[in-house]
C-alpha atoms as a PDB file:
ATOM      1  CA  UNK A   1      -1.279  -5.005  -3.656  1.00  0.00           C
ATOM      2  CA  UNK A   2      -3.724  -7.112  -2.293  1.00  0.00           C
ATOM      3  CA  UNK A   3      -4.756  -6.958   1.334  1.00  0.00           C
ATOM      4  CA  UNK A   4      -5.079 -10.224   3.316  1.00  0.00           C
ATOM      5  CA  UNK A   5      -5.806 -10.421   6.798  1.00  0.00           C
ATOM      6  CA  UNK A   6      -4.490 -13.395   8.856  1.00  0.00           C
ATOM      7  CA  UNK A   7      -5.764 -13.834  12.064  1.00  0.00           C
ATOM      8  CA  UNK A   8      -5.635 -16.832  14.793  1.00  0.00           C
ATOM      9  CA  UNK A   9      -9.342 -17.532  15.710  1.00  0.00           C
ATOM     10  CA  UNK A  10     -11.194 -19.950  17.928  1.00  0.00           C
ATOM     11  CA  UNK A  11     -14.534 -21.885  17.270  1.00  0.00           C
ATOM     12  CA  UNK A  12     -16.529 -19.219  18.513  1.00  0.00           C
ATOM     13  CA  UNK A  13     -15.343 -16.579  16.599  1.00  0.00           C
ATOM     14  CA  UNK A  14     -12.924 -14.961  18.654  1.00  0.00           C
ATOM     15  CA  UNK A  15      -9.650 -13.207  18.427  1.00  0.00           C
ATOM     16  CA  UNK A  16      -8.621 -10.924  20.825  1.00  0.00           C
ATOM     17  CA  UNK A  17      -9.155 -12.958  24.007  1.00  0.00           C
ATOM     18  CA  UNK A  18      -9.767 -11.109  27.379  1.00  0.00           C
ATOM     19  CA  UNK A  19      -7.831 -14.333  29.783  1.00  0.00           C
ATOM     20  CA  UNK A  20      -4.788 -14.147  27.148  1.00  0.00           C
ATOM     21  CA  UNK A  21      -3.475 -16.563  24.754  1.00  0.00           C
ATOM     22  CA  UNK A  22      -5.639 -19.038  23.448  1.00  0.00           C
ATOM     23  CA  UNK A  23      -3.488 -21.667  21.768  1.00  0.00           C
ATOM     24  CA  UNK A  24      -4.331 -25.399  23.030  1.00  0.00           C
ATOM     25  CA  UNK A  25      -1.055 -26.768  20.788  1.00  0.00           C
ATOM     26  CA  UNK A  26       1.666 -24.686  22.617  1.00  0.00           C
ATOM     27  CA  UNK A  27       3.507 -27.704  23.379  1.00  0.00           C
ATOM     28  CA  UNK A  28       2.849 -29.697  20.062  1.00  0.00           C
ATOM     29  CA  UNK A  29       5.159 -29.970  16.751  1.00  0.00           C
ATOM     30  CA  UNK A  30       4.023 -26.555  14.930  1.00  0.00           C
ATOM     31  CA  UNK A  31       6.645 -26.935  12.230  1.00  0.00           C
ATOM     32  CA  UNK A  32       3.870 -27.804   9.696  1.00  0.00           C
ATOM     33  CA  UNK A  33       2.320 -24.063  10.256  1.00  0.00           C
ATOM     34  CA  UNK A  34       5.378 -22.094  10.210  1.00  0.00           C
ATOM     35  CA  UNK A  35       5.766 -23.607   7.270  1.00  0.00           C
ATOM     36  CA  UNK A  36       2.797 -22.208   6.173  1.00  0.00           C
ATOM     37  CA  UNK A  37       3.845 -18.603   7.649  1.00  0.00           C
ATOM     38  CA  UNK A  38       7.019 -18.645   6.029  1.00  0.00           C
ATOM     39  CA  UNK A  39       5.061 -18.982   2.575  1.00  0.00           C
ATOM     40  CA  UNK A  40       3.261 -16.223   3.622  1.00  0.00           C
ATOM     41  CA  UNK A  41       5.515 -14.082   4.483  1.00  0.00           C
ATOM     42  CA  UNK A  42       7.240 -14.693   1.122  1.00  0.00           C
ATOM     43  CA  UNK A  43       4.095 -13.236  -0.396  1.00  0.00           C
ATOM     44  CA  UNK A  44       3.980  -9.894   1.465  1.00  0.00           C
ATOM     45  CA  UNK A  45       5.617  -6.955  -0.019  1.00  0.00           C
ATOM     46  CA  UNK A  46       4.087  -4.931   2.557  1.00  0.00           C
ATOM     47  CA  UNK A  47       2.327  -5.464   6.770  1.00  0.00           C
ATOM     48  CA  UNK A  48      -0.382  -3.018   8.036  1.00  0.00           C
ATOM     49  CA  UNK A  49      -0.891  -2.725  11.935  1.00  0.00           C
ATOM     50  CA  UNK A  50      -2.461  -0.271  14.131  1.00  0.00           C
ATOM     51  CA  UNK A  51      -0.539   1.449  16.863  1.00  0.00           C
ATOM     52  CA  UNK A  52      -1.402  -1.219  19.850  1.00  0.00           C
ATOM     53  CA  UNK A  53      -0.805  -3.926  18.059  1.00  0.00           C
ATOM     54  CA  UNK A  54       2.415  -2.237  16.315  1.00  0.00           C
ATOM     55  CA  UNK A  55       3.837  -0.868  19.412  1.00  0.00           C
ATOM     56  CA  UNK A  56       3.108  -4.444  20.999  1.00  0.00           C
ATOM     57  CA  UNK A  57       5.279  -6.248  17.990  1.00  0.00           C
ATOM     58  CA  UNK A  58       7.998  -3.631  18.280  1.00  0.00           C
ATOM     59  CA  UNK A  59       8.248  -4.364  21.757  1.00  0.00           C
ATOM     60  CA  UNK A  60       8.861  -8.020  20.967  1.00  0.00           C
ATOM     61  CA  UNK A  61       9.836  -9.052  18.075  1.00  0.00           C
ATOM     62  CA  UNK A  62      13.218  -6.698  17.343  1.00  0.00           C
ATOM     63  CA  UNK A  63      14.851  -8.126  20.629  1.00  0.00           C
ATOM     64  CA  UNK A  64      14.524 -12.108  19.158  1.00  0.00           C
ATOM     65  CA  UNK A  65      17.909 -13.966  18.858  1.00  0.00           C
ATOM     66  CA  UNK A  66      16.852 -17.083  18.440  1.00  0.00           C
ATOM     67  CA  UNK A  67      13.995 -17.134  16.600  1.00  0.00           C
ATOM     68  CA  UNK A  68      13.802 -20.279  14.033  1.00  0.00           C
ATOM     69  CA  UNK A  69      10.402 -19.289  12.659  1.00  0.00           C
ATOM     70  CA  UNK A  70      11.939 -16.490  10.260  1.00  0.00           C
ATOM     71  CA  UNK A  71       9.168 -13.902  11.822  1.00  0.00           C
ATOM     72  CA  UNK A  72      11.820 -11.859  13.100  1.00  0.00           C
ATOM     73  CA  UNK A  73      13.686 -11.023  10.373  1.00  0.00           C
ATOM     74  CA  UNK A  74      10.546 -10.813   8.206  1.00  0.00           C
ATOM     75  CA  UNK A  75       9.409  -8.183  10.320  1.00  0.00           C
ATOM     76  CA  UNK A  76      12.915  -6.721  10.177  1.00  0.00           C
ATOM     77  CA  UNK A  77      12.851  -6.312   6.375  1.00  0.00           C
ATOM     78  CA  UNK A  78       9.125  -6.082   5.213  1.00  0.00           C
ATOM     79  CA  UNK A  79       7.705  -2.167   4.981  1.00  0.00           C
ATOM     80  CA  UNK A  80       5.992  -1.739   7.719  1.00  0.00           C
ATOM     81  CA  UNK A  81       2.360   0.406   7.884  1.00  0.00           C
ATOM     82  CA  UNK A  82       1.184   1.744  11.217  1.00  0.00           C
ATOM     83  CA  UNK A  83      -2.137   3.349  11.481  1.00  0.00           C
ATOM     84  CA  UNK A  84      -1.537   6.175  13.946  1.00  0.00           C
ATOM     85  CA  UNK A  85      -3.499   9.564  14.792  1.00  0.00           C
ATOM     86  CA  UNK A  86      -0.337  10.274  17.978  1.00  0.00           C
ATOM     87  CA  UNK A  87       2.591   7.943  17.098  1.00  0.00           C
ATOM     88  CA  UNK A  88       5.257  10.214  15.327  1.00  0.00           C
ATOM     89  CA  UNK A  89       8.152   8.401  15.891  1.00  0.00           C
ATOM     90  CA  UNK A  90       7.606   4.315  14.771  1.00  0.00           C
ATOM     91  CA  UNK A  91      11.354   3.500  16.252  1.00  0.00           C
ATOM     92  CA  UNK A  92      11.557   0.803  14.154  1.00  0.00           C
ATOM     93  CA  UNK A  93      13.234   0.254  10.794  1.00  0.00           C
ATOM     94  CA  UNK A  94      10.739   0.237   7.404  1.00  0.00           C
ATOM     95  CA  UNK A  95       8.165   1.577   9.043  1.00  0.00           C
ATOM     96  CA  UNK A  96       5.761   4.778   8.030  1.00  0.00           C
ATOM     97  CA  UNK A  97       2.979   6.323  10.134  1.00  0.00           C
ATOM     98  CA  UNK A  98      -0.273   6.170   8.403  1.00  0.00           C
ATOM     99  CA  UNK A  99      -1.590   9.043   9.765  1.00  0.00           C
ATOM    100  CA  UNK A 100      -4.667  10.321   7.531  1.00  0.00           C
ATOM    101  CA  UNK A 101      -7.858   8.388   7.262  1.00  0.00           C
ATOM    102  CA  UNK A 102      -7.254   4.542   7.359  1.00  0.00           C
ATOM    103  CA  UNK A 103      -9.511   3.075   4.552  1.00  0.00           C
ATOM    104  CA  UNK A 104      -8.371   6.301   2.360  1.00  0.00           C
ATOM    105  CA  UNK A 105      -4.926   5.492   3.081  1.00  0.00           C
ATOM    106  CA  UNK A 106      -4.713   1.917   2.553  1.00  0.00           C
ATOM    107  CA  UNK A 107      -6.765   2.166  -0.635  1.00  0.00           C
ATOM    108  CA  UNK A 108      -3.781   4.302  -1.623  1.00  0.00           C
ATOM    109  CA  UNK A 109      -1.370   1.371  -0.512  1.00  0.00           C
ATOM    110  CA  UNK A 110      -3.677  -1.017  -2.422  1.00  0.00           C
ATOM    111  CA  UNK A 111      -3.379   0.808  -5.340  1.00  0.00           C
ATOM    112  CA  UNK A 112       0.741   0.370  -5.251  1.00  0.00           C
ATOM    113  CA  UNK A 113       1.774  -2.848  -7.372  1.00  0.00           C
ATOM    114  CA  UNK A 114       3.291  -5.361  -5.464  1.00  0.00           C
ATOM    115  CA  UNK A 115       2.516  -8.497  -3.388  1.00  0.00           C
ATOM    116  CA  UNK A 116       0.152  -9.284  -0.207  1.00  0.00           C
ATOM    117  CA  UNK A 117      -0.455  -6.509   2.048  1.00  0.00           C
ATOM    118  CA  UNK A 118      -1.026  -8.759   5.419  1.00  0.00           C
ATOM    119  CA  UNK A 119      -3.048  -7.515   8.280  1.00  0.00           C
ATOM    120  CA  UNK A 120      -2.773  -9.542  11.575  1.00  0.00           C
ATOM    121  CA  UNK A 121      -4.351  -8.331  15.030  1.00  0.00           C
ATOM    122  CA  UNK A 122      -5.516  -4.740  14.871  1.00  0.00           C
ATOM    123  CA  UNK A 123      -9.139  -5.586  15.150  1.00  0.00           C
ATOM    124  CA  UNK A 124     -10.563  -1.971  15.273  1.00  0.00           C
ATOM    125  CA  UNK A 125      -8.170  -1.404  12.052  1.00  0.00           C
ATOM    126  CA  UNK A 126      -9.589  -4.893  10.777  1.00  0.00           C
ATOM    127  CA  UNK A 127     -13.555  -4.197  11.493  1.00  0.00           C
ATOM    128  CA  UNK A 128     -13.072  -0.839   9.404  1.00  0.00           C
ATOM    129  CA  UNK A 129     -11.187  -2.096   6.445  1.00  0.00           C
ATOM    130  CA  UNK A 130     -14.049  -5.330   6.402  1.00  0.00           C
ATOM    131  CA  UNK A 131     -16.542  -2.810   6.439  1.00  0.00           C
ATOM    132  CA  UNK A 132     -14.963  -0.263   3.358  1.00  0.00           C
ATOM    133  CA  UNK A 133     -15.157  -3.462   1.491  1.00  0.00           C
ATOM    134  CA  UNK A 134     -11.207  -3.339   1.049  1.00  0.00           C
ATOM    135  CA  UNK A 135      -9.898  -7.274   2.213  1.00  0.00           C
ATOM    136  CA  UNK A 136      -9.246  -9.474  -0.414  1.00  0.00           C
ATOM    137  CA  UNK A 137      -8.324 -12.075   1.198  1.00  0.00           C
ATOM    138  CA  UNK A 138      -9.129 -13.718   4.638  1.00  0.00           C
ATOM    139  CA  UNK A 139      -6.874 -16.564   6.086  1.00  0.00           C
ATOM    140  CA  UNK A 140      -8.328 -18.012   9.373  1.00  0.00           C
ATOM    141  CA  UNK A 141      -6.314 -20.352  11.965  1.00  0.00           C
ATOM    142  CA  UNK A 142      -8.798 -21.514  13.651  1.00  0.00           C
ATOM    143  CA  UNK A 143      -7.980 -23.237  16.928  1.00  0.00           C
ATOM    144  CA  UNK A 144      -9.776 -25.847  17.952  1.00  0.00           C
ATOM    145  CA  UNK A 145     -11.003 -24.093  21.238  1.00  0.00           C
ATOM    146  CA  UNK A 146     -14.070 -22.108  22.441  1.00  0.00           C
ATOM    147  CA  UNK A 147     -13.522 -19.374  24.493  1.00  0.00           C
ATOM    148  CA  UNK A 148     -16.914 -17.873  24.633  1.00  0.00           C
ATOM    149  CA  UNK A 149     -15.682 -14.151  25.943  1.00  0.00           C
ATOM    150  CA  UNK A 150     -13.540 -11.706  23.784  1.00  0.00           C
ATOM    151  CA  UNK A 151     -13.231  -9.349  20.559  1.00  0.00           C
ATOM    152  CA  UNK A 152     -14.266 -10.904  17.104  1.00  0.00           C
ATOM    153  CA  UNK A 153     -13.164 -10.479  13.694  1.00  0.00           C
ATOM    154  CA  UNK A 154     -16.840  -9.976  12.719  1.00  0.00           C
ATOM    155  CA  UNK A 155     -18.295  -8.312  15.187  1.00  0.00           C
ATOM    156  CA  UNK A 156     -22.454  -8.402  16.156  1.00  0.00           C
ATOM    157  CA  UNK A 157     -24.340  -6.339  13.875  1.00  0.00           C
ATOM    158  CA  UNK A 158     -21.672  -5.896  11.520  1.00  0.00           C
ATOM    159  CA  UNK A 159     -22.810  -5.757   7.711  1.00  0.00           C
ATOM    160  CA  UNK A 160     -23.449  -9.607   5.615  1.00  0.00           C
ATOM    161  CA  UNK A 161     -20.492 -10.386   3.678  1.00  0.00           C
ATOM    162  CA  UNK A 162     -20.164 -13.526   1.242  1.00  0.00           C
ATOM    163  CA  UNK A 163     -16.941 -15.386   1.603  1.00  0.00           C
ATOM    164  CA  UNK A 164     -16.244 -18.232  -0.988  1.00  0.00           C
ATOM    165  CA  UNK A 165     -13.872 -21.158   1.029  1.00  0.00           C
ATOM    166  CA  UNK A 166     -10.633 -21.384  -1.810  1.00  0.00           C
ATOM    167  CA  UNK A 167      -8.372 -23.085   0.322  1.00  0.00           C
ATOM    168  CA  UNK A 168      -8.230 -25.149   3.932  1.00  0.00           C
ATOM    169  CA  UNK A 169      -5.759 -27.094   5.830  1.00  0.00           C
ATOM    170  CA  UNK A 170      -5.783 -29.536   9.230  1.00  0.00           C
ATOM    171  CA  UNK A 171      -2.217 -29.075  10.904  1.00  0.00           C
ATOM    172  CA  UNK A 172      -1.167 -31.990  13.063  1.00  0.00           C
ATOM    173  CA  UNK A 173      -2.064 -29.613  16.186  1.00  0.00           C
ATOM    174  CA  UNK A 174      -5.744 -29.562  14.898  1.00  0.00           C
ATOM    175  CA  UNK A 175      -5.708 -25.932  13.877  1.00  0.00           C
ATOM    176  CA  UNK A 176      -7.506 -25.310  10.839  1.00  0.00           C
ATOM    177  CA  UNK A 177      -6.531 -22.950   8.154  1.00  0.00           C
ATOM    178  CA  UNK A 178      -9.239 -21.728   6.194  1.00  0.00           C
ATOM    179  CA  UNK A 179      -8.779 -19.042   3.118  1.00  0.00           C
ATOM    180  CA  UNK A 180     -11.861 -16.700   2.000  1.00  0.00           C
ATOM    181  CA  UNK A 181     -12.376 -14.622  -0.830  1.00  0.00           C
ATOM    182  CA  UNK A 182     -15.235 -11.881  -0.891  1.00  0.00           C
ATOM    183  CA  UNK A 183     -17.964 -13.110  -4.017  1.00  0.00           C
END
């Protein structure tokens, strides 16, 4: 498996805002990036959380009736990885508890064949994988915003890493999706 983390950013570099939710385009046409999702999803034979970010999901996304975006029953159906030292109980279908050490275990679930392994939020789970050298992929939405307070994906003082642009697209709402691979 490969491991890809997908994360909404803004200009400045952050993504895990401390006044909330930082999309400008909430009212805008967005069918051009859930298109874009849904492709991704398609890829991903596997999504790795940690437990605040997991419990947040399972909090949400398993009571969606409506949803058109196909998120829901992605997350339904995909195997689901939580990185956990208390949770024993995930209470929600497809899901293990990662328990052990994180980079040792999801070495182990990169060494499984199979699709994308996709990593969204989790940002201490994120900074630790970045830094055992284990993403292979990075895939940025970057919103055309600066925030200038909040959590980063790379944060200060963290180790140089060489990224190689292989892919980017402009979405009518002016996010930006930009794909990195490690050199």
């Amino acid at each position: 498996m490969e491991l890809v983390i997908t994360q909404n950013i803004t200009l400045d570099g952050v993504v895990e805002s401390v006044d909330g939710w930082f999309d400008p385009a909430d009212d805008d046409d967005a069918s051009d990036v859930v298109d874009v999702l849904r492709t991704q999803m398609e890829a991903e034979d596997g999504f790795l959380v940690g437990r605040r970010t997991f419990e947040d999901m399972r909090g949400f996304w398993p009571h969606q009736t409506d949803d058109t975006t196909g998120i829901t029953a992605h997350l339904d159906a995909v195997a689901k990885y939580v990185v956990s030292s208390t949770l024993t109980d995930p209470g929600w279908g497809n899901s293990t508890v990662l328990a052990g050490d994180p980079v040792e275990e999801v070495a182990a679930l990169k060494a499984r064949p199979g699709g994308d392994l996709g990593v969204t939020g989790s940002i201490e789970l994120c900074h630790a994988l970045v830094a055992a050298g284990l993403v292979d992929e990075y895939r940025l939405f970057t919103y055309p915003v600066v925030i200038g307070r909040g959590r980063r994906l790379f944060p200060h003082g963290a180790d140089r890493l060489d990224l190689e642009l292989v892919d980017s697209r402009r979405f009518r709402s002016g996010i930006v999706l930009s794909t990195y691979r490690p050199t």
